[in-house]
N, C-alpha and C. Protein backbone atom coordinates (compact mmCIF):
# COMPACT_ATOMS: atom_id res chain seq x y z
N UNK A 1 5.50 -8.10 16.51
CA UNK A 1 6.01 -7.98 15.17
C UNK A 1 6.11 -6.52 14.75
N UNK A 2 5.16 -5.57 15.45
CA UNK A 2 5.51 -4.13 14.95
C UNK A 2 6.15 -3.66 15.72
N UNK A 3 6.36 -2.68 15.24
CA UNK A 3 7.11 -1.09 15.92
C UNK A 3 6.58 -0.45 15.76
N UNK A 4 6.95 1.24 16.50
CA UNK A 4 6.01 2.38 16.23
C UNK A 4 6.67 3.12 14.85
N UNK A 5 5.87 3.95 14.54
CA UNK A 5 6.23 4.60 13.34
C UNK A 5 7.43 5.79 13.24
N UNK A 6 7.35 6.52 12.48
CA UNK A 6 8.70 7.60 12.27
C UNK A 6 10.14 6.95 11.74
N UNK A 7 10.34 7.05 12.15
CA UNK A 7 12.20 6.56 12.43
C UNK A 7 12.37 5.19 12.66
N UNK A 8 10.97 4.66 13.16
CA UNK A 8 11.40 3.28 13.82
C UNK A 8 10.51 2.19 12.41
N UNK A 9 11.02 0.98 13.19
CA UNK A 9 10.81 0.00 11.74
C UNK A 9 9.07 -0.27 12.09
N UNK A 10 8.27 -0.67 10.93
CA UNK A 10 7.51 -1.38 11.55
C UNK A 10 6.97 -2.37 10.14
N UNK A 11 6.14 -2.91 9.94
CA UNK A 11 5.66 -4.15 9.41
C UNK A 11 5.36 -3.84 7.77
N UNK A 12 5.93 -4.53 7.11
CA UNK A 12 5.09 -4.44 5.46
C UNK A 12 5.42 -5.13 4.68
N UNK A 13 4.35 -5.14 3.77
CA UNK A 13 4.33 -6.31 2.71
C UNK A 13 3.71 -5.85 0.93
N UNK A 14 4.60 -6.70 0.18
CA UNK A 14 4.48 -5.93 -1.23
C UNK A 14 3.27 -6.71 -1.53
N UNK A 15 2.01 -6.00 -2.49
CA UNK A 15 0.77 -6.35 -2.89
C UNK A 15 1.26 -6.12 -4.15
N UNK A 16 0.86 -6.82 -4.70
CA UNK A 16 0.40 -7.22 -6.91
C UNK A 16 -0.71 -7.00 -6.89
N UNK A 17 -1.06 -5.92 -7.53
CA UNK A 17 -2.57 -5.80 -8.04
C UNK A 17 -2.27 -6.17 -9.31
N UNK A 18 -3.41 -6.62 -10.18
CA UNK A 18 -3.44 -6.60 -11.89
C UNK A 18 -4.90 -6.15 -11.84
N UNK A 19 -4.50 -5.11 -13.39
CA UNK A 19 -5.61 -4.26 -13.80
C UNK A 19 -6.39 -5.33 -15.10
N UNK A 20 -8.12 -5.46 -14.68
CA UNK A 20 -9.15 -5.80 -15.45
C UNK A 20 -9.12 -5.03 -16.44
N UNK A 21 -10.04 -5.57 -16.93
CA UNK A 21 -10.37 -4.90 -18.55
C UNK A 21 -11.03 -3.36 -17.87
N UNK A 22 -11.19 -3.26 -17.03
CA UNK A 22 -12.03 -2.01 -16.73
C UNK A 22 -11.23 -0.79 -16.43
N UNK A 23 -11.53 0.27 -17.43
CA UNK A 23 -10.49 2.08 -17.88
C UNK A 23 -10.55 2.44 -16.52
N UNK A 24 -11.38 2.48 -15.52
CA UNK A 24 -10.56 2.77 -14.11
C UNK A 24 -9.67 1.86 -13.26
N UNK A 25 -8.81 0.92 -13.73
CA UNK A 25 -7.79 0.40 -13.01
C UNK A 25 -6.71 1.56 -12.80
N UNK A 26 -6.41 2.12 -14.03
CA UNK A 26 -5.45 3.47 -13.47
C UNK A 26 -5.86 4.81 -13.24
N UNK A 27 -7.26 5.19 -12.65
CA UNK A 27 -7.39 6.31 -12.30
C UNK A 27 -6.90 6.43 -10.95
N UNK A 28 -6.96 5.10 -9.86
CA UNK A 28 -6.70 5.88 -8.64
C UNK A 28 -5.64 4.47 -8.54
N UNK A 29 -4.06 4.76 -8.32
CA UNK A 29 -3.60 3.69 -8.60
C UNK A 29 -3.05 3.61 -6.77
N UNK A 30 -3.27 2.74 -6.16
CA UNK A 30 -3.68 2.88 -4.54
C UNK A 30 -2.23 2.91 -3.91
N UNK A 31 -2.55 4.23 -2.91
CA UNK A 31 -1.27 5.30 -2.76
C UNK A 31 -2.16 6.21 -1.32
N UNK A 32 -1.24 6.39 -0.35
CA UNK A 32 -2.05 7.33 0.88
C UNK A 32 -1.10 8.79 0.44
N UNK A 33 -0.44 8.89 -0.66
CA UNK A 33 0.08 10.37 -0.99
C UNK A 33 -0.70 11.32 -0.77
N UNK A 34 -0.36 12.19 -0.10
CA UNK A 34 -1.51 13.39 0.28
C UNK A 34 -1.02 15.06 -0.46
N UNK A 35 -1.35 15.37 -1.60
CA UNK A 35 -1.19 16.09 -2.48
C UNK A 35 -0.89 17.46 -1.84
N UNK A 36 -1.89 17.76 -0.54
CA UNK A 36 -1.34 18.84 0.57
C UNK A 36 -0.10 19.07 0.93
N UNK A 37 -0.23 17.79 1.44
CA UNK A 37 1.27 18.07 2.40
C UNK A 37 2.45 17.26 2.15
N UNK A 38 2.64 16.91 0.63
CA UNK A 38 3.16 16.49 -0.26
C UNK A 38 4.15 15.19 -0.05
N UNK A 39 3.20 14.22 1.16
CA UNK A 39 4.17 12.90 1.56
C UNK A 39 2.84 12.36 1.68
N UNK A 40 3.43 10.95 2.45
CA UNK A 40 2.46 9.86 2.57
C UNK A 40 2.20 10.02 3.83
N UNK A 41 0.53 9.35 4.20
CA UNK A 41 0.14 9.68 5.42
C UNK A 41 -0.16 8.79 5.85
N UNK A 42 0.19 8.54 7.03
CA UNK A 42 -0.55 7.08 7.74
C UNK A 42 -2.37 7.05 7.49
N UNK A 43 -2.98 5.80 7.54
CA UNK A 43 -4.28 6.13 7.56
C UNK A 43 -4.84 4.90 8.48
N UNK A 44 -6.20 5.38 9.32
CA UNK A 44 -6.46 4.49 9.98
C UNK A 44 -7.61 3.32 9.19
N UNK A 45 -7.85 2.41 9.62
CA UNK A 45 -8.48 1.09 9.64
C UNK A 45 -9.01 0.86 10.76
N UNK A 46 -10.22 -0.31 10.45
CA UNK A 46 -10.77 -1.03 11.66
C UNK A 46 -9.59 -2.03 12.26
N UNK A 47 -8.82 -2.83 11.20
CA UNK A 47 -7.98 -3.88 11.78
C UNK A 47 -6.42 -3.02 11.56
N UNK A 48 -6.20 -2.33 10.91
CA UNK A 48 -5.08 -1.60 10.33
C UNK A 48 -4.62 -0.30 10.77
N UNK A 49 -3.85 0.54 10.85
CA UNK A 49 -3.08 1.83 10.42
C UNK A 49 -2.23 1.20 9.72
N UNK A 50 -2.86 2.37 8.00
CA UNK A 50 -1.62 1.92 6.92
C UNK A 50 -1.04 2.78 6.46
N UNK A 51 0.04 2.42 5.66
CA UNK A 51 0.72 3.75 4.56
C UNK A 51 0.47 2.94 3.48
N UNK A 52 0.46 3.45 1.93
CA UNK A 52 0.95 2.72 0.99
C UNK A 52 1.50 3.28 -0.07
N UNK A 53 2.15 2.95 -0.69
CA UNK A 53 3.29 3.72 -1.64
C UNK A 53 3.58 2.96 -2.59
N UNK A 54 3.55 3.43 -3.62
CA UNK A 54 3.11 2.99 -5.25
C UNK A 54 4.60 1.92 -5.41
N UNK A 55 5.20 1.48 -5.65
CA UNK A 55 6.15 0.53 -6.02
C UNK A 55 6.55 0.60 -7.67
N UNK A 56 5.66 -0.04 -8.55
CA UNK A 56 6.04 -0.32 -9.54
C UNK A 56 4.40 -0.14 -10.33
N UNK A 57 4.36 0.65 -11.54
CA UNK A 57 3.20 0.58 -12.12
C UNK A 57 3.25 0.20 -13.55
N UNK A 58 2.80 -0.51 -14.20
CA UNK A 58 2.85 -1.00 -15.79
C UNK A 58 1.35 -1.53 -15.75
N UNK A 59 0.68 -1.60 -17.38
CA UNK A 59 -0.44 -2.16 -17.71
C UNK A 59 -0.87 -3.59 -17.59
N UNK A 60 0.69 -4.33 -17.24
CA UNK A 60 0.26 -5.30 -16.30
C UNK A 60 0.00 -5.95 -15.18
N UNK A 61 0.60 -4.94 -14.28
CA UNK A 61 0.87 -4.78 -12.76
C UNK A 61 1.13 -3.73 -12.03
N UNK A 62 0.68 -3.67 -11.03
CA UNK A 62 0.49 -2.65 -10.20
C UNK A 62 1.07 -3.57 -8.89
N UNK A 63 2.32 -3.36 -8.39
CA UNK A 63 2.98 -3.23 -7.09
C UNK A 63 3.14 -1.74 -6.04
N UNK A 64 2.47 -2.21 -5.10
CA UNK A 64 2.58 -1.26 -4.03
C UNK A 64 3.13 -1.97 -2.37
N UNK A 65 3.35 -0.97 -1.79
CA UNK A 65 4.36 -1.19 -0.26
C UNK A 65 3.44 -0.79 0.15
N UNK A 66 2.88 -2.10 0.99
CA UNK A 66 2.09 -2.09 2.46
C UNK A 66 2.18 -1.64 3.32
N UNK A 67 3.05 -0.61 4.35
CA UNK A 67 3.25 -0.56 5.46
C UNK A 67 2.22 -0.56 6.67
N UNK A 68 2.27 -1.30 7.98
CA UNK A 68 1.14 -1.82 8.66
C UNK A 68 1.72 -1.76 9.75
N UNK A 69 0.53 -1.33 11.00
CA UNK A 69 0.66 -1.86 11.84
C UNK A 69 -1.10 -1.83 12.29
N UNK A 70 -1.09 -3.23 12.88
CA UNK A 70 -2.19 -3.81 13.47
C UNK A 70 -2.73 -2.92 14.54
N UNK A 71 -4.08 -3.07 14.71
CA UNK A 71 -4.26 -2.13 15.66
C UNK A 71 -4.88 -2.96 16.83
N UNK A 72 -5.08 -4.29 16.77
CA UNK A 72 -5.53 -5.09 18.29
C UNK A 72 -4.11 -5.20 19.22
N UNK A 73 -4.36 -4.94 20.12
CA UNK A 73 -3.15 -5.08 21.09
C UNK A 73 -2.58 -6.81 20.89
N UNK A 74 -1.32 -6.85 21.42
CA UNK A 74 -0.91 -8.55 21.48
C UNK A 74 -0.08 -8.70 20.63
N UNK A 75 -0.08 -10.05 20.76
CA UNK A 75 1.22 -10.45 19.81
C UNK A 75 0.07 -11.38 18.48
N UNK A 76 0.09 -11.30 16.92
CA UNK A 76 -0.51 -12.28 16.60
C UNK A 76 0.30 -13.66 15.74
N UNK A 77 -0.22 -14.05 15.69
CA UNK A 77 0.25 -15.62 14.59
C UNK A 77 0.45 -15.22 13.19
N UNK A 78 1.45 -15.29 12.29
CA UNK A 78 1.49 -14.71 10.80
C UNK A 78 0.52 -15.33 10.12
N UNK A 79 -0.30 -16.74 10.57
CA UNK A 79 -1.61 -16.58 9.86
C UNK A 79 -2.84 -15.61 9.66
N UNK A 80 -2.44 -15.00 11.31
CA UNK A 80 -3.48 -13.80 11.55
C UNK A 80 -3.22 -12.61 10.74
N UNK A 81 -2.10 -12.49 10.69
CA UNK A 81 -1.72 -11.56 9.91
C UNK A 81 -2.30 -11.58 8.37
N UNK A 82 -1.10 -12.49 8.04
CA UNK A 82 -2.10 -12.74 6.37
C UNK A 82 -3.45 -12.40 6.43
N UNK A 83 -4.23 -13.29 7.29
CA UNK A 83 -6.01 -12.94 6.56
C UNK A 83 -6.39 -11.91 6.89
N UNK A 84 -5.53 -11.12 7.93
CA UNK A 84 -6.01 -9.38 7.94
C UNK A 84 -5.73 -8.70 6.55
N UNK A 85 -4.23 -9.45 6.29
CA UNK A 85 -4.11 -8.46 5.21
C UNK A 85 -4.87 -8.71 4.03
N UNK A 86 -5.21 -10.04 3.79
CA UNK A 86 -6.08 -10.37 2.70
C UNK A 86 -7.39 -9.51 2.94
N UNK A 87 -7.67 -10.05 3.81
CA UNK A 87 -9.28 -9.11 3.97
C UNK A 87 -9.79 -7.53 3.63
N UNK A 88 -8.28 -7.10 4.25
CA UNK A 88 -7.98 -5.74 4.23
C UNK A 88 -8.32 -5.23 2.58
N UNK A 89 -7.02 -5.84 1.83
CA UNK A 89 -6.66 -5.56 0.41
C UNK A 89 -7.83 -5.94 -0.76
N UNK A 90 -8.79 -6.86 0.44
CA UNK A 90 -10.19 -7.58 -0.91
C UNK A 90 -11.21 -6.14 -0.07
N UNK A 91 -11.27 -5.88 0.87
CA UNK A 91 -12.14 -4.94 0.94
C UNK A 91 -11.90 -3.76 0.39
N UNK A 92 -10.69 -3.16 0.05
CA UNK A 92 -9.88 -1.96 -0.55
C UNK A 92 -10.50 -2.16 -1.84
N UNK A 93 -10.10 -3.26 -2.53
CA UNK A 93 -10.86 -3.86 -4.28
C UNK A 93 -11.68 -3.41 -4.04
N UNK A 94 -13.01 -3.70 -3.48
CA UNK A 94 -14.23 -4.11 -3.45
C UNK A 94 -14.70 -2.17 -3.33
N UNK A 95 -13.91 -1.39 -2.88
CA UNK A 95 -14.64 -0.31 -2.34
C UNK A 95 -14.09 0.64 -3.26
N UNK A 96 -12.21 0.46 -2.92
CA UNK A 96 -11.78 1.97 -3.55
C UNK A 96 -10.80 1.87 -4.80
N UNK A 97 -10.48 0.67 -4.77
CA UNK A 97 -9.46 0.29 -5.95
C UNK A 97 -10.10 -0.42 -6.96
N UNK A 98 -11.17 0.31 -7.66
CA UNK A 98 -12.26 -0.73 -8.54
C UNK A 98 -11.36 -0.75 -9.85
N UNK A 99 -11.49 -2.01 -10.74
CA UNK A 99 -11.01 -2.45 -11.82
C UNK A 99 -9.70 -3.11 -11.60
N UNK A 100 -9.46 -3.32 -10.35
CA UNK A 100 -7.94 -4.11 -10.13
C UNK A 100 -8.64 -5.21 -9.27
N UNK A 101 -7.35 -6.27 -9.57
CA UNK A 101 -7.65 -7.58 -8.55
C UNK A 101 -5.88 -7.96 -7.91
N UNK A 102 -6.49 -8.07 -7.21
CA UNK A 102 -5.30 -8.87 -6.08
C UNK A 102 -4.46 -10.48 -7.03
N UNK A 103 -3.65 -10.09 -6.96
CA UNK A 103 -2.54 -11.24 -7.71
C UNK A 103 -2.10 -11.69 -6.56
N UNK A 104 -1.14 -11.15 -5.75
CA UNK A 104 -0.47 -11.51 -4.64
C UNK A 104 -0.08 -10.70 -3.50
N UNK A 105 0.13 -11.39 -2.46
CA UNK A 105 0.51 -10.52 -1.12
C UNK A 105 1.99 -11.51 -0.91
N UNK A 106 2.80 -10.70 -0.15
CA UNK A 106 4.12 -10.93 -0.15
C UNK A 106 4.49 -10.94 0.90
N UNK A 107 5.57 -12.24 1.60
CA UNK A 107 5.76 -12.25 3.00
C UNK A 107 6.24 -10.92 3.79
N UNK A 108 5.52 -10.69 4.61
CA UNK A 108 5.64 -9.48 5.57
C UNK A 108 6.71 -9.09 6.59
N UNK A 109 7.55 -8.39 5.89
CA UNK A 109 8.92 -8.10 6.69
C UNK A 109 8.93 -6.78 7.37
N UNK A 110 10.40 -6.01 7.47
CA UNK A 110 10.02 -5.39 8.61
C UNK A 110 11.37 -4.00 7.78
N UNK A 111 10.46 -2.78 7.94
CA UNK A 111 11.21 -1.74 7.31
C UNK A 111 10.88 -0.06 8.50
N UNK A 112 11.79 0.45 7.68
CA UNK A 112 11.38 2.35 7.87
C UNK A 112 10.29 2.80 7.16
N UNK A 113 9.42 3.00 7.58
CA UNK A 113 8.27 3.77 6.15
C UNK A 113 9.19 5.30 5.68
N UNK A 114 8.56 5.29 4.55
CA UNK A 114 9.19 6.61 3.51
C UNK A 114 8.62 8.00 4.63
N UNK A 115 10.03 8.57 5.04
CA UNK A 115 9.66 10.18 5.69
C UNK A 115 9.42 11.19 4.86
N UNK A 116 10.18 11.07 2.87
CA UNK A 116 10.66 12.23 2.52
C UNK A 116 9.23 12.67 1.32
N UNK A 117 9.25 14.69 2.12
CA UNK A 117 8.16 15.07 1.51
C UNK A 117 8.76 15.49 -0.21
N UNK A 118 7.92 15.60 -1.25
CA UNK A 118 8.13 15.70 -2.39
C UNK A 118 7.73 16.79 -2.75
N UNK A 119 8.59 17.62 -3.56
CA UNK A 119 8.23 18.57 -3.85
C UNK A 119 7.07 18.67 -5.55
N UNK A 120 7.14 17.70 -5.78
CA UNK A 120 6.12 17.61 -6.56
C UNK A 120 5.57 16.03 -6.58
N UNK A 121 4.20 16.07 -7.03
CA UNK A 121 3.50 14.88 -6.08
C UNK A 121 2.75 13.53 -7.66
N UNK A 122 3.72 13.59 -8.87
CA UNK A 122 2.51 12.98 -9.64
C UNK A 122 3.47 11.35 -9.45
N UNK A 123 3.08 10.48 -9.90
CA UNK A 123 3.00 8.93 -9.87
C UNK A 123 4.85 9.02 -10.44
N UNK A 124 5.02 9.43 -11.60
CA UNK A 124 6.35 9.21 -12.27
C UNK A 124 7.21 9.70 -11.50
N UNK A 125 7.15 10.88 -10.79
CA UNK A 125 7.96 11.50 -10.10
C UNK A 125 8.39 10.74 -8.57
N UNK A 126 7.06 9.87 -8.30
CA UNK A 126 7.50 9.27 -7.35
C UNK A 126 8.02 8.07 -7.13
N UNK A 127 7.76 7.44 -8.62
CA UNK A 127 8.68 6.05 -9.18
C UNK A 127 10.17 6.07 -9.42
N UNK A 128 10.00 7.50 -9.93
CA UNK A 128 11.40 7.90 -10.51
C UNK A 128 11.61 7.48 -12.03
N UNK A 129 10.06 7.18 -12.62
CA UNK A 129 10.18 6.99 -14.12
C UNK A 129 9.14 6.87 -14.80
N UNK A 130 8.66 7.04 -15.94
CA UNK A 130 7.78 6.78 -16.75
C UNK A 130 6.73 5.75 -16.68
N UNK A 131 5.76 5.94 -17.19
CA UNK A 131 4.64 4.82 -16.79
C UNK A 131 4.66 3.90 -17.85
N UNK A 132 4.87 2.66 -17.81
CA UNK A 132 4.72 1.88 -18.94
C UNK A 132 3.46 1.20 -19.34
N UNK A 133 2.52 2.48 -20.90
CA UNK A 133 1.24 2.13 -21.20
C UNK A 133 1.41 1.38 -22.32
């Protein structure tokens, strides 16, 4: 189901977070943007190498782009998939995305991850619009 990265396609899926009552749902709104080197960076996992890239942000939802590729060799079953990704996205909650909860995960299709670096790096700029508070 994957491919390798760069140029070539490989695996992803849109996540719905919704923000709790709790004032850090939008401090770290979950994004591998690397403020350095002003793009997104792959990052590794125990079950994963991911990217993720902000989608859509409002006070009632938080959509972001999964990009994935598995890191056990083989071919797996899209059930396997799903509960990686579930597991993945409840351990992300649980650790680094505190005050958000998982709404939904979205069937897992097959794209280019984003190459282009930004010359400036804040959330609106990379939506291409305003945050709706």
């Amino acid at each position: 189901m994957s491919a390798s990265r760069g140029a070539h396609k490989v695996d992803y899926v849109t996540v719905t977070l919704v923000p709790t009552a709790d004032e850090r749902s939008f401090r770290h709104v979950p994004s591998t943007f690397s403020p350095v080197n002003r793009s997104y960076e792959w990052r590794h996992g125990q079950q994963l190498d991911y990217l993720i890239v902000p989608k859509k942000v409002s006070s009632n939802e938080i959509q972001v782009e999964l990009f994935f590729e598995g890191t056990r060799k083989g071919r797996q079953s899209s059930r396997d998939v799903q509960k990686t990704l579930q597991d993945f996205v409840r351990g992300k909650i649980e650790s680094e995305w505190a005050g958000l909860r998982l709404a939904s995960i979205g069937r897992p299709g097959v794209a280019v991850p984003p190459q282009k670096t930004f010359v400036r790096g804040t959330i609106e700029e990379m939506l291409g619009a305003n945050l709706e508070m």
